[in-house]
Protein backbone atom coordinates (compact mmCIF):
# COMPACT_ATOMS: atom_id res chain seq x y z
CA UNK A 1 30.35 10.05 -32.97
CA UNK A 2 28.74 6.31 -32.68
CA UNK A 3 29.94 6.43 -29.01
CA UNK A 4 28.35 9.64 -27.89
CA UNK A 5 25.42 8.58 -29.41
CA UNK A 6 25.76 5.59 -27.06
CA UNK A 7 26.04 7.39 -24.53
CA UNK A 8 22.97 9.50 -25.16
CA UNK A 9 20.51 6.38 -25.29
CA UNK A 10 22.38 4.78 -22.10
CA UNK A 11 21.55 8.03 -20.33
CA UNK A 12 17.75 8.58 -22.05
CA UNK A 13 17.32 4.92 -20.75
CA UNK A 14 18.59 5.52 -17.43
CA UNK A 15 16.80 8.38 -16.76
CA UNK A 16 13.37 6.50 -18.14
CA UNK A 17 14.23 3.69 -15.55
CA UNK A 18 14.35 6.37 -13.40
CA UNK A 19 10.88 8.13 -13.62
CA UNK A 20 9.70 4.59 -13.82
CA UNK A 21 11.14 4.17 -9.68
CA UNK A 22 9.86 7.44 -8.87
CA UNK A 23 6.59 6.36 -10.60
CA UNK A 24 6.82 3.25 -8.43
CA UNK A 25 7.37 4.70 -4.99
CA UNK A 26 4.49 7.39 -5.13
CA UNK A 27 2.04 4.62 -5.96
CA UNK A 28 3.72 2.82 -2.96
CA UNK A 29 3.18 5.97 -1.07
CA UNK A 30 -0.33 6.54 -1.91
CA UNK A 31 -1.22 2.67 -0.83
CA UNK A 32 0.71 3.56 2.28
CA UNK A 33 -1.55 6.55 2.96
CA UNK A 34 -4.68 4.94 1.77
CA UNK A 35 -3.59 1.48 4.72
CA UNK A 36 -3.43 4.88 7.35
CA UNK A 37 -6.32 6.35 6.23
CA UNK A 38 -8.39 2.95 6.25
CA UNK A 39 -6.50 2.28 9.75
CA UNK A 40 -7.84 5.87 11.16
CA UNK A 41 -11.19 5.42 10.22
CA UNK A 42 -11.55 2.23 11.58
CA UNK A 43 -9.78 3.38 14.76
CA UNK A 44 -12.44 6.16 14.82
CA UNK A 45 -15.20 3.49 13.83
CA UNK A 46 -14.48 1.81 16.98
CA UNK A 47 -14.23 4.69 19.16
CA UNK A 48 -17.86 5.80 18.04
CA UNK A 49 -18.85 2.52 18.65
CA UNK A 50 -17.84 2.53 22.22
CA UNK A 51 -19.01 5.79 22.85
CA UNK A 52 -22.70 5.13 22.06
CA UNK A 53 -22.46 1.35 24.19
CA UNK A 54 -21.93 3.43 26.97
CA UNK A 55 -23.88 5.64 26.07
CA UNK A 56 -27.11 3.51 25.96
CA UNK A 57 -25.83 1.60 28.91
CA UNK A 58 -25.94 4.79 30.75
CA UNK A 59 -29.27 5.55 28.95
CA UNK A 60 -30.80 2.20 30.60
CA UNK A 61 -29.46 2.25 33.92
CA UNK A 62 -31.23 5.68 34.31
C-alpha cells in the first residue's frame, strides 16, 4: 500500500510540474506574439511615415 501511495504523489507531482511548463511556454508564447505585434506596428509606423514624406514632398514640388 505505502508504495502505491508513492507512486500516486510522484505522479500528482509530475503532472503539477507539468502544467507548470505548459504554464511557462504560453506566457513565452504570448511575449513572442506581443515582440511581433510591437514589430508590425512599428513596421507599419514607418511605412506611414514614408508615405506622407513623399507625400508632402510631392505636395511642395507642385
Amino acid at each position: 500500500m505505502g508504495v502505491i501511495r508513492i507512486s500516486t504523489i510522484v505522479i500528482r507531482a509530475t503532472i503539477g510540474a507539468i502544467k507548470v511548463s505548459i504554464g511557462a511556454i504560453r506566457a513565452g508564447i504570448g511575449v513572442f506574439k506581443a515582440s511581433a505585434g510591437a514589430i508590425r506596428k512599428n513596421i507599419c509606423d514607418q511605412g506611414s511615415f514614408i508615405i506622407k514624406y513623399f507625400h508632402k514632398q510631392n505636395l511642395e514640388k507642385n
